[in-house]
Protein backbone atom coordinates (compact mmCIF):
# COMPACT_ATOMS: atom_id res chain seq x y z
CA UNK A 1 0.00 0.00 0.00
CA UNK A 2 1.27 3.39 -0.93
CA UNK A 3 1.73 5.62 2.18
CA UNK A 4 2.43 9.10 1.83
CA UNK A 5 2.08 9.61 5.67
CA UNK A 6 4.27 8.67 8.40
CA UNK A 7 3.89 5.42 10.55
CA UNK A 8 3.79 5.52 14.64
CA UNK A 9 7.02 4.10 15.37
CA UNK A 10 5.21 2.00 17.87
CA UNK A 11 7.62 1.93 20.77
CA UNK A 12 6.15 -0.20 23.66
CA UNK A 13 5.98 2.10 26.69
CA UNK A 14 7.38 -0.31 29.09
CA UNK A 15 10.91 -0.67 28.45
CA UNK A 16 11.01 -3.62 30.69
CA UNK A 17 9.73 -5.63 33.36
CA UNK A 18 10.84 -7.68 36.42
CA UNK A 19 8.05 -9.91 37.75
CA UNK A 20 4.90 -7.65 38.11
CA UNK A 21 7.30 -4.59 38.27
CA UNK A 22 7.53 -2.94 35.13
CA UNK A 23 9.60 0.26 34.07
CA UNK A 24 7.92 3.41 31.92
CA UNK A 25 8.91 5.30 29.60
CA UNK A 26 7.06 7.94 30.82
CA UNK A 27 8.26 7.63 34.07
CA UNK A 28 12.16 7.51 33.06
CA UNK A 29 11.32 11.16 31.55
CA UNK A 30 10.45 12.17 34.62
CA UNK A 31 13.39 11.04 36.27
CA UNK A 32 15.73 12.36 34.08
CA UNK A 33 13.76 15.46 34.41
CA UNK A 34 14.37 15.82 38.11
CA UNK A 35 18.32 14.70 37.87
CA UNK A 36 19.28 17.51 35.15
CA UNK A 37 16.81 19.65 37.04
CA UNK A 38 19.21 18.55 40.10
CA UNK A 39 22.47 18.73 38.08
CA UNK A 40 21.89 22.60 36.28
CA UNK A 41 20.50 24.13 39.78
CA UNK A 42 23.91 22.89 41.38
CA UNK A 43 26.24 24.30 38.74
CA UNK A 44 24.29 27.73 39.50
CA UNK A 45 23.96 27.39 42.63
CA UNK A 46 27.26 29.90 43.53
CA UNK A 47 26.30 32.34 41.61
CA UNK A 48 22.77 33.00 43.04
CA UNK A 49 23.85 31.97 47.07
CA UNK A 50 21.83 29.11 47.18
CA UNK A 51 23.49 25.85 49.14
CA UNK A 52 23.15 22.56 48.15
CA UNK A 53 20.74 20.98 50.42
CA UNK A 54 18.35 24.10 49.91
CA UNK A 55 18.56 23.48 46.11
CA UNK A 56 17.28 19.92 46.64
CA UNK A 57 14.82 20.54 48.96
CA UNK A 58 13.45 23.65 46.43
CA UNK A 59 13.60 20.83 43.94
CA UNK A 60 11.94 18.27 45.34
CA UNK A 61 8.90 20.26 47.03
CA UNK A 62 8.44 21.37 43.56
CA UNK A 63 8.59 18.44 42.14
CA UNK A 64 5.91 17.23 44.58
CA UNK A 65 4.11 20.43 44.17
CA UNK A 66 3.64 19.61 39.95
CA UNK A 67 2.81 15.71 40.72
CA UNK A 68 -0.26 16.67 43.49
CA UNK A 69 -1.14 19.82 41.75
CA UNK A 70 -1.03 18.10 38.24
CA UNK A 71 -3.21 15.80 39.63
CA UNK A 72 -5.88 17.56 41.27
CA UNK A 73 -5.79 19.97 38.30
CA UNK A 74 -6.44 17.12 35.81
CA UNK A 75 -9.38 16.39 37.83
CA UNK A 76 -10.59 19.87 38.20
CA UNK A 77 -10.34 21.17 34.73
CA UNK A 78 -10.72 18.29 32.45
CA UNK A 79 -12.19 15.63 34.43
CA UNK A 80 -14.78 16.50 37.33
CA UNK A 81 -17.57 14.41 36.21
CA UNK A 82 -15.51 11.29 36.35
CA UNK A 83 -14.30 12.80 40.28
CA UNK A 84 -18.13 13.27 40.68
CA UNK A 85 -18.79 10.05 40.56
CA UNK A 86 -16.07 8.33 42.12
CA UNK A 87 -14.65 10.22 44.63
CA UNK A 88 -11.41 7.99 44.50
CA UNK A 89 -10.94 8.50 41.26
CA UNK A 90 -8.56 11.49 42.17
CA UNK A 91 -6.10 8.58 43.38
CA UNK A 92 -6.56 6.23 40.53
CA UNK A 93 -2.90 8.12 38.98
CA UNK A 94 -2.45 4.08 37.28
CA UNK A 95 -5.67 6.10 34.91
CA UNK A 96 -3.51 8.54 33.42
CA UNK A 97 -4.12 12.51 33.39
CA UNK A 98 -2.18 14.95 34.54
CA UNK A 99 -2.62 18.98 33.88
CA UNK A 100 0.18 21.28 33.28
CA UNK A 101 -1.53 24.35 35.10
CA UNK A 102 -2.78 22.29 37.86
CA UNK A 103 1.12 21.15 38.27
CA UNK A 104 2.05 25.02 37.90
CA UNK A 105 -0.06 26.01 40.07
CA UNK A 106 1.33 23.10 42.96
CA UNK A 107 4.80 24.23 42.38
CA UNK A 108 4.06 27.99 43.12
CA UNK A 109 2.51 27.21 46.34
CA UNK A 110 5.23 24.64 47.54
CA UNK A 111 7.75 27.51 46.34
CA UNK A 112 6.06 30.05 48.06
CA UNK A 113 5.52 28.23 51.65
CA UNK A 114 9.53 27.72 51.10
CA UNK A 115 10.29 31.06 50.67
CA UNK A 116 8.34 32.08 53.56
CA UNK A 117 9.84 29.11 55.80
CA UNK A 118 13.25 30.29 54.80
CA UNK A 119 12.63 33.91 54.37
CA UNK A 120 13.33 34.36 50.93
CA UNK A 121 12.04 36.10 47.80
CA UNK A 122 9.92 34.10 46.18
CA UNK A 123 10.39 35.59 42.90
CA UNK A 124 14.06 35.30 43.64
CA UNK A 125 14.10 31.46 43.60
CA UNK A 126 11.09 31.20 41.12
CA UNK A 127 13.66 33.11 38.98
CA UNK A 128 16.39 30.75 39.61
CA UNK A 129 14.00 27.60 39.32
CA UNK A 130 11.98 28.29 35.61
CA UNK A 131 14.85 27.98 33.14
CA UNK A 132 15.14 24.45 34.75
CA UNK A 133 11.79 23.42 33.22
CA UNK A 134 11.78 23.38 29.85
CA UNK A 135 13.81 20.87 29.43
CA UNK A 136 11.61 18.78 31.63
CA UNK A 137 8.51 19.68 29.57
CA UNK A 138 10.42 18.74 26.10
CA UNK A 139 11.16 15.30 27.53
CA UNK A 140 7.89 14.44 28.91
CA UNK A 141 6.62 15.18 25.69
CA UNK A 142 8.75 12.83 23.95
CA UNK A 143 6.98 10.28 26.70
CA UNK A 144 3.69 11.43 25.55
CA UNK A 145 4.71 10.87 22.27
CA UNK A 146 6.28 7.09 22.97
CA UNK A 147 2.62 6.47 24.65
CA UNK A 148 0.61 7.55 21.59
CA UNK A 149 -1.11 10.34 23.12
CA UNK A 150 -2.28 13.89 23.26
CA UNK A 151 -2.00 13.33 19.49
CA UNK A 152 -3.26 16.08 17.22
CA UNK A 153 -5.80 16.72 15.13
CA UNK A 154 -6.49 15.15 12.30
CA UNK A 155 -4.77 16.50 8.91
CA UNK A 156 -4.94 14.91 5.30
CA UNK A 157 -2.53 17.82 3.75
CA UNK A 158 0.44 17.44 5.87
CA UNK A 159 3.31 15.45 4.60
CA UNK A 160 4.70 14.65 8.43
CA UNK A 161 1.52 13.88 9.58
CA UNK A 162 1.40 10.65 11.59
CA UNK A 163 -0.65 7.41 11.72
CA UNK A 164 -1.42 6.89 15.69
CA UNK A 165 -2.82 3.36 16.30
CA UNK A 166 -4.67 4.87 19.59
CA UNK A 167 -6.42 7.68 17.67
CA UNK A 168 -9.21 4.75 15.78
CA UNK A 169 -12.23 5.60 18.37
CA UNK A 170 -12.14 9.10 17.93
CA UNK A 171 -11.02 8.51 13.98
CA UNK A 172 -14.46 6.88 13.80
CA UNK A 173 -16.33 9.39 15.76
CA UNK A 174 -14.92 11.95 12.91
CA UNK A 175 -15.85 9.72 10.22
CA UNK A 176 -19.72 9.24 11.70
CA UNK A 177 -20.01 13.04 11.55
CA UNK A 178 -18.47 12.95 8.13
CA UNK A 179 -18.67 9.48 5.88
CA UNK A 180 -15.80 10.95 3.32
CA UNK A 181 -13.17 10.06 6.18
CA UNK A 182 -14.01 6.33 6.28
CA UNK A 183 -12.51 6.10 3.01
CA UNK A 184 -9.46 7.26 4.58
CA UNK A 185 -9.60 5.10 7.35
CA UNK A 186 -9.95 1.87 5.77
CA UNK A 187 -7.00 3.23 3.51
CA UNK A 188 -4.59 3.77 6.41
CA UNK A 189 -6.21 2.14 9.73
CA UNK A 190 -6.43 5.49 11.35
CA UNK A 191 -6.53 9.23 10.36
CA UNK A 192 -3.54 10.90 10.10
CA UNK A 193 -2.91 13.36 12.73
CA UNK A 194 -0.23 16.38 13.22
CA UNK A 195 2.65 14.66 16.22
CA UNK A 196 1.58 17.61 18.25
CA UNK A 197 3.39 16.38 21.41
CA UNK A 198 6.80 17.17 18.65
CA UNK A 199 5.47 20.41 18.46
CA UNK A 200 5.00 20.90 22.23
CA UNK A 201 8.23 19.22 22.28
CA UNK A 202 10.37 21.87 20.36
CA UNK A 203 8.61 24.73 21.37
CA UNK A 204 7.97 24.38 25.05
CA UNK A 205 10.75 22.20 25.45
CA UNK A 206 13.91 23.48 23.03
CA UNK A 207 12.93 26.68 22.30
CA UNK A 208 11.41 27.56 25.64
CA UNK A 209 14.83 26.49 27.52
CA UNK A 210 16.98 28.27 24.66
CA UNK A 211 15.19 31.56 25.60
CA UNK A 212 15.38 31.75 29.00
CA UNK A 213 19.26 30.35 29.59
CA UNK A 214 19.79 32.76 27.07
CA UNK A 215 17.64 36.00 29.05
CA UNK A 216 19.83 35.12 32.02
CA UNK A 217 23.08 35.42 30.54
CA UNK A 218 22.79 39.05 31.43
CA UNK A 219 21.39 40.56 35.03
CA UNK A 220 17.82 41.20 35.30
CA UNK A 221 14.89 42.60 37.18
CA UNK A 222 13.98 39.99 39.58
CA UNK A 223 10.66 38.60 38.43
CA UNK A 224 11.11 38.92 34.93
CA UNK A 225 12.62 35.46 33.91
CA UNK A 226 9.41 34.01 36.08
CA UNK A 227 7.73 36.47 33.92
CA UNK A 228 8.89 35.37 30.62
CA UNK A 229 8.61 32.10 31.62
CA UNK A 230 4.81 32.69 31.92
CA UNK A 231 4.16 34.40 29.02
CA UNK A 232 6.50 32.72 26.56
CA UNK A 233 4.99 29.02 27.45
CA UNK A 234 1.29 30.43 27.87
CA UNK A 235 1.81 31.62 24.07
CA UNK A 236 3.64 28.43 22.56
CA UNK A 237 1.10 26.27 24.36
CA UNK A 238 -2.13 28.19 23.27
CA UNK A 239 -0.66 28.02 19.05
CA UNK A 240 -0.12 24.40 19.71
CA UNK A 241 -3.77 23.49 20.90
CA UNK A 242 -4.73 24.85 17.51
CA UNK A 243 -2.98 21.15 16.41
CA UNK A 244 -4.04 19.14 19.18
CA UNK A 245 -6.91 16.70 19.79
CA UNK A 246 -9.33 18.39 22.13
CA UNK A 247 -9.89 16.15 25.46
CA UNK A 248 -12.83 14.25 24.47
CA UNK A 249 -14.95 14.31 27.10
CA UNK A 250 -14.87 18.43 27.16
CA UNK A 251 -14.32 19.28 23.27
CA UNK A 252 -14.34 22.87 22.58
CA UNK A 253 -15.46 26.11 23.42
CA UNK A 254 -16.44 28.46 21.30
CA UNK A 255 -13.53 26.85 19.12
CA UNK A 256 -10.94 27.06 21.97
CA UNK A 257 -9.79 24.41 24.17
CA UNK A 258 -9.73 24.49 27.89
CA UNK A 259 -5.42 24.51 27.71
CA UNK A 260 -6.16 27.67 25.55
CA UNK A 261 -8.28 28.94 28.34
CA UNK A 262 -6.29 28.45 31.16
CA UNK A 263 -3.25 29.85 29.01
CA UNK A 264 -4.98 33.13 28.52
CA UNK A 265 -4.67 33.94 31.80
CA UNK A 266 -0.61 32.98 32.24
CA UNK A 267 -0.55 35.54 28.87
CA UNK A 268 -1.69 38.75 30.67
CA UNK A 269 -0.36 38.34 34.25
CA UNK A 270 3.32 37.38 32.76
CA UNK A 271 2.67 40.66 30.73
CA UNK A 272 1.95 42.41 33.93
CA UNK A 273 5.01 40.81 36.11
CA UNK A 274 7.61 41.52 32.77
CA UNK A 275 6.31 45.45 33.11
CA UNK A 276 6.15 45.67 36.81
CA UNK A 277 9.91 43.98 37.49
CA UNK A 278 11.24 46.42 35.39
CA UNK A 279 9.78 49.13 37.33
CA UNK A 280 11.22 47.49 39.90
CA UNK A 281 7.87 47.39 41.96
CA UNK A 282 7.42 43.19 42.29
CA UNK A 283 10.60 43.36 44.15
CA UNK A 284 12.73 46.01 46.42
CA UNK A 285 16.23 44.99 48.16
């Protein structure tokens, strides 16, 4: 069969297994995540006064602070009905779903009861802390990617679009609404769909760590990396949900997603913070 379109690679997601133990793909992203996380904040560490042992525990609470947060903001945002009716169902993690503001929104708060434990800034160490995560956010899309989800939309004019074996229920759902796109289907398996978590990959991932290590080269107005930081992945993340598969159960609204939605908001007050820091109002000495 002739196949102008690109086939999932089709990578198992465990990359092994010792009795009923098995080992993720997923979860070695997040791992390596946390160790360069770990491995960048020391080499800086001199340079903004922070000691070892603080950068760790910064680290880790913030790392906790995106698992919980992630969590409860899956729930909240994309997923209440299913918490509705199963009030464990915020546990069930083995289900998959995890929200990127929801996990923004747990590291601020663990950030912020640090700074006031240890008297800090918090913009000071929030500065410190963002160019870290980019990288992590690049390489847990490659895990998404590995998985065969958060998949894009479907396209039939893109040369690098890709065949996703996972995408067939919501392929046929398309082609009820519109019978020309069973022809496709029983041409390829599956629609082809834009690899948005690539997209996600190389611009909040690679592009979004390139611009901030780079903004911090020189000495700025304390807020303004967390600042950028907000803006620049708000904006990157509300063009790629223009390529994404909206969540099923939630669709769109008014033809904008619900990451779009709860980027709008990162937009303006990162807007806000970049002005105010360099009035030097979000933080005095």
């Amino acid at each position: 069969m002739d196949n102008k379109y690109l086939e999932f690679p089709n990578i198992s997601p465990i990359i092994f297994s010792i009795g009923p133990i098995s080992i993720y793909w997923y979860g070695l992203m997040y791992l390596f995540a946390l160790l360069f996380a770990l491995w960048l904040a020391n080499r800086r560490s001199e340079k903004y006064g922070f000691k070892k042992n603080e950068i760790e525990n910064i680290i880790y609470l913030g790392f906790i602070g995106i698992f919980i947060g992630g969590r409860i903001g899956y729930v909240l945002f994309y997923n209440i009905q299913d918490f509705l009716n199963d009030k464990f169902y915020i546990f069930k993690v083995w289900n998959g779903g995890m929200s990127f503001h929801g996990g923004l929104i747990g590291a601020i708060l663990s950030i912020m009861w640090y700074s006031y434990y240890k008297n800090k800034h918090f913009l000071y160490i929030s500065d410190f802390i963002v160019p870290l995560v980019p990288f992590g956010l690049g390489i847990g899309r490659i895990g998404n990617f590995i998985n065969g989800e958060l998949y894009g939309r479907f396209t039939l004019n893109t040369p690098w679009a890709i065949l996703f074996p996972n995408s067939i229920i919501k392929d046929i759902e398309l082609a009820i609404k519109d019978n020309s796109l069973f022809k496709v289907i029983d041409q390829y398996g599956v629609l082809p769909r834009h690899p948005s978590q690539l997209y996600e990959m190389f611009l909040e991932g690679i592009l979004l760590f390139f611009i901030l290590n780079l903004f911090i080269l020189k000495q700025r107005p304390t807020g303004s990396v967390s600042a950028l930081f907000l803006f620049s992945y708000a904006f990157f993340r509300f063009i790629v949900e223009f390529f994404r598969e909206p969540d099923i159960q939630l669709g769109l609204f008014n033809g904008i997603s619900m990451g779009q939605i709860l980027s709008i908001p990162m937009i303006i007050i990162g807007i806000i913070m970049f002005i105010l820091s360099y009035k030097n109002i979000l933080y005095k000495k």
